[in-house]
Protein backbone atom coordinates (compact mmCIF):
# COMPACT_ATOMS: atom_id res chain seq x y z
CA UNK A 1 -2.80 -41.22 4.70
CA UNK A 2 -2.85 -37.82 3.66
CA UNK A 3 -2.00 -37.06 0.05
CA UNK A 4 0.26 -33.97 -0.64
CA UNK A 5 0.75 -32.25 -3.73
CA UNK A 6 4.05 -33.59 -6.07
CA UNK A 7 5.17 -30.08 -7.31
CA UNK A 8 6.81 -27.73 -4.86
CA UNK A 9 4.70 -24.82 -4.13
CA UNK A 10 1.92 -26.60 -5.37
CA UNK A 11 -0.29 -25.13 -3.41
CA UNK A 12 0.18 -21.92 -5.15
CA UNK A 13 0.21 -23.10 -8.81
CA UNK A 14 -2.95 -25.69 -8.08
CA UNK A 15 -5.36 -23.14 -8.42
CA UNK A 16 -3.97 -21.80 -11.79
CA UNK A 17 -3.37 -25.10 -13.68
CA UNK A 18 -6.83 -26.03 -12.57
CA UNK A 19 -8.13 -22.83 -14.16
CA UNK A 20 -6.03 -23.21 -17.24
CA UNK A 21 -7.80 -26.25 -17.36
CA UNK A 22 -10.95 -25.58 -17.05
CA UNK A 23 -10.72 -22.63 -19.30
CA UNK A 24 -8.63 -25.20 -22.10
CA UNK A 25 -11.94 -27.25 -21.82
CA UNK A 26 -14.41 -24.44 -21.91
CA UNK A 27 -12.32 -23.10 -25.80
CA UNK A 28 -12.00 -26.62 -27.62
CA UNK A 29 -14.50 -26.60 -30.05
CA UNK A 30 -15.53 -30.58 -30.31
CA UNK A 31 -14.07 -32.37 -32.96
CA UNK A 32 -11.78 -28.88 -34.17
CA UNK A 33 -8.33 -29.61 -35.93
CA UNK A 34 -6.24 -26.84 -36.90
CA UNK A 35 -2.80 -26.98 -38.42
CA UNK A 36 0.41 -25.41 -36.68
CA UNK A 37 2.13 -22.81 -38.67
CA UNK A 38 5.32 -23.04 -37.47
CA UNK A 39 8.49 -21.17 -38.44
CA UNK A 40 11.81 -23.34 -38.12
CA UNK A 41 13.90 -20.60 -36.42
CA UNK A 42 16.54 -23.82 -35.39
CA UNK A 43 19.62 -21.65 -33.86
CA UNK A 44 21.03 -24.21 -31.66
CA UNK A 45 24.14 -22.36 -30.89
CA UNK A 46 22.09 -19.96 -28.79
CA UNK A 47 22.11 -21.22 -25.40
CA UNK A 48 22.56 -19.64 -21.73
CA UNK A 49 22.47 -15.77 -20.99
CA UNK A 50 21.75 -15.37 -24.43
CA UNK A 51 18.05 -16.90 -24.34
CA UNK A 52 17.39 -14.59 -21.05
CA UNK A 53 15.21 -11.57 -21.89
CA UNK A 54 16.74 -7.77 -20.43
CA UNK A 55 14.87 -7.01 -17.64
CA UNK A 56 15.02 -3.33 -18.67
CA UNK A 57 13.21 -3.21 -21.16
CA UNK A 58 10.93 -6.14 -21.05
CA UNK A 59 7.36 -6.07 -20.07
CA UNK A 60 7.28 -7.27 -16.40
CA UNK A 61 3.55 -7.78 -16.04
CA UNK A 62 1.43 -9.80 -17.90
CA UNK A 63 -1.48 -8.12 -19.77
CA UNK A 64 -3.85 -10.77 -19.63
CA UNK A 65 -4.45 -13.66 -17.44
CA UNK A 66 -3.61 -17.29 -17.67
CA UNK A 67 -7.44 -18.22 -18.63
CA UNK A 68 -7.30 -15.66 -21.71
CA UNK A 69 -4.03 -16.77 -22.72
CA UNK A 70 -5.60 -19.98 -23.04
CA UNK A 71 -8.10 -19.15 -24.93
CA UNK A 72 -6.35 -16.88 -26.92
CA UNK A 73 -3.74 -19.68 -28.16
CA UNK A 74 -6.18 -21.90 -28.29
CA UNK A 75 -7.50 -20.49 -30.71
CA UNK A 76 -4.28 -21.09 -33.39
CA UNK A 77 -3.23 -23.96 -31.65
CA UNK A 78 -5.78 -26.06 -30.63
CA UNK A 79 -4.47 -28.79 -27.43
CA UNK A 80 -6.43 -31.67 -25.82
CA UNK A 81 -6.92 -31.26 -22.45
CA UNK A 82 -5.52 -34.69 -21.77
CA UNK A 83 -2.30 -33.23 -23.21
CA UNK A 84 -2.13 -30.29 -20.51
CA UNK A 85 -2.73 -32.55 -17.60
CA UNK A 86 -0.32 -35.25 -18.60
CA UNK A 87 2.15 -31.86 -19.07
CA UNK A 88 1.21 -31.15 -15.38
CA UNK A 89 1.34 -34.99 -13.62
CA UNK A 90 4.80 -36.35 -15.98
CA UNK A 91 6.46 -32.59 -17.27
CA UNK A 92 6.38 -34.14 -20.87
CA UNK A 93 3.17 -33.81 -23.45
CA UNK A 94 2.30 -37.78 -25.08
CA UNK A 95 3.62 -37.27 -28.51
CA UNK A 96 6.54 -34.67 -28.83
CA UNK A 97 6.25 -34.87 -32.41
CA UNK A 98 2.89 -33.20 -32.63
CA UNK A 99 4.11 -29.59 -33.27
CA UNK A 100 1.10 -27.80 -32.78
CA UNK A 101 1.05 -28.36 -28.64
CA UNK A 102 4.63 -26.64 -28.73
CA UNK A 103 3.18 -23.97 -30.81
CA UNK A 104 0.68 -23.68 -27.99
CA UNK A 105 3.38 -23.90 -25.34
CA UNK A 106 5.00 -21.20 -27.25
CA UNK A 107 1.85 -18.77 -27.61
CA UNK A 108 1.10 -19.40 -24.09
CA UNK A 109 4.31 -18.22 -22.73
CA UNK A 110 3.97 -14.98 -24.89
CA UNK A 111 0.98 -13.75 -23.82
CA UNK A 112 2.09 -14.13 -20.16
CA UNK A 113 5.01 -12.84 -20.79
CA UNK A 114 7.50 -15.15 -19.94
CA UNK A 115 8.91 -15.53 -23.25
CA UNK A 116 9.84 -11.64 -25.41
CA UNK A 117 8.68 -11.52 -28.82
CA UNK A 118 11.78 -12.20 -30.13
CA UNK A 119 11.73 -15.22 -27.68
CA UNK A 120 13.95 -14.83 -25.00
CA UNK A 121 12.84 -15.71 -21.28
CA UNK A 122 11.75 -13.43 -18.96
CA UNK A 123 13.13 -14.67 -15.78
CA UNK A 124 11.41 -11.77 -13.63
CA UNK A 125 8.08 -12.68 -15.16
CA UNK A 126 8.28 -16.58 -14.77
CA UNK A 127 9.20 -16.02 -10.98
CA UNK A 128 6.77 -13.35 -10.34
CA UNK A 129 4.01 -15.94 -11.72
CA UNK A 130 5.60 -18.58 -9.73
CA UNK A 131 5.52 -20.73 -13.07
CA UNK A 132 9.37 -21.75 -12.36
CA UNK A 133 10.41 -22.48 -8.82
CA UNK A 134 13.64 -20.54 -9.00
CA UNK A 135 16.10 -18.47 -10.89
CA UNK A 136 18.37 -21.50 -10.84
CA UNK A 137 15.68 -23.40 -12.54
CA UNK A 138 14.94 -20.57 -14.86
CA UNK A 139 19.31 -20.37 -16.08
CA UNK A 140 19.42 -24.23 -15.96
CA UNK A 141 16.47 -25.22 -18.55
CA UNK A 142 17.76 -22.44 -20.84
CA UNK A 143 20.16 -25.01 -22.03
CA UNK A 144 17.46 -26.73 -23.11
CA UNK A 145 16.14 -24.66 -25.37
CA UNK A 146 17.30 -26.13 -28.70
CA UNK A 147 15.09 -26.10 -32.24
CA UNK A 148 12.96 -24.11 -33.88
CA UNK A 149 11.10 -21.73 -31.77
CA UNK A 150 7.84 -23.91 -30.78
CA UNK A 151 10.47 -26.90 -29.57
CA UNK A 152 12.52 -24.13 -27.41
CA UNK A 153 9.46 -23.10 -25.58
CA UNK A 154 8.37 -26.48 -25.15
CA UNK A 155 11.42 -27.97 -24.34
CA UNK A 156 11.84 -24.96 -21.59
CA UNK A 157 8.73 -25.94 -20.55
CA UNK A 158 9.64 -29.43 -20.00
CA UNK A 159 12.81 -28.97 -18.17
CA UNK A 160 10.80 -26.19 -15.82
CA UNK A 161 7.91 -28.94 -15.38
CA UNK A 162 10.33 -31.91 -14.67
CA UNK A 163 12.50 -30.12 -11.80
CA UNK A 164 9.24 -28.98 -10.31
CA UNK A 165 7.86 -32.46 -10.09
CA UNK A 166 11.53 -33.95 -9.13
CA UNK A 167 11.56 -30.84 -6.51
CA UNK A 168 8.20 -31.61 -4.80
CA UNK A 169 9.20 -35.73 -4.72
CA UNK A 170 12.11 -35.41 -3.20
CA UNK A 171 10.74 -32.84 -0.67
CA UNK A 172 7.50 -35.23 0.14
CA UNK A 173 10.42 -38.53 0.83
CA UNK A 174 12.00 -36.45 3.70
């Protein structure tokens, strides 16, 4: 039997999360540990339209590619590898405690440009990546976006990850 990818659009986003991969593995210095500065910006009243970046006047193309964004958050926030590919085959890291993989969540999603500085999303830029399925996708995990700024971009993340793997199941059972 022939085995299909689980995400919808896979086929697309396969050869990126194997190079953010690869390049994850190729900037973790063995046996590193770094700590996760991490402002508590908790405004969990902010929800909806109100997390979405204007696409006026935010940047709509990323300035640097998925493997340097890697490397460059890597370098604050160190991750496992084993964190980033149970991220890609569940939508969920191991430990959602462990702050400094939602600080690299966050970072990541800045230098792509899918999250503003001031941390809003960038719908445009998330769909022009194809890192979210859909716009739906995009308005519907804004809700989840509760907690300081690291646990909004990871719990964005999350809810983006989830639908994509729910997406690409039920497509495979029909």
């Amino acid at each position: 039997m022939k085995q299909r990818c689980a995400l919808a659009g896979c086929e697309k986003l396969l050869p990126a999360v194997l190079l953010l991969l690869f390049a994850l593995q190729a900037t973790v210095p063995e046996g590193t540990v770094a700590g996760c500065s991490m402002l508590n910006n908790d405004n969990a009243e902010q929800r909806g339209a109100a997390m979405l970046a204007d696409p006026a006047t935010a940047k709509q193309v990323p300035v640097v590619t998925m493997q340097d964004a890697v490397a460059q958050c890597n370098r604050s926030f160190i991750i496992q590898p084993e964190y980033l590919a149970e991220l890609n085959q569940t939508g969920s890291f191991p430990d959602e405690t462990d702050k400094i993989p939602l600080c690299f969540i966050r970072c990541y999603l800045k230098a792509l440009g899918i999250l503003t500085e001031d941390d809003k999303v960038n719908k445009e830029v998330a769909l022009a990546l194809n890192w979210a399925t859909s716009g739906e996708t995009v308005d519907e995990c804004l809700e989840e976006m509760a907690g300081s700024a690291c646990e909004q971009a990871y719990f964005f993340t999350r809810c983006v990850m989830t639908r994509a793997l729910v997406d690409g199941k039920s497509k495979d059972n029909k």
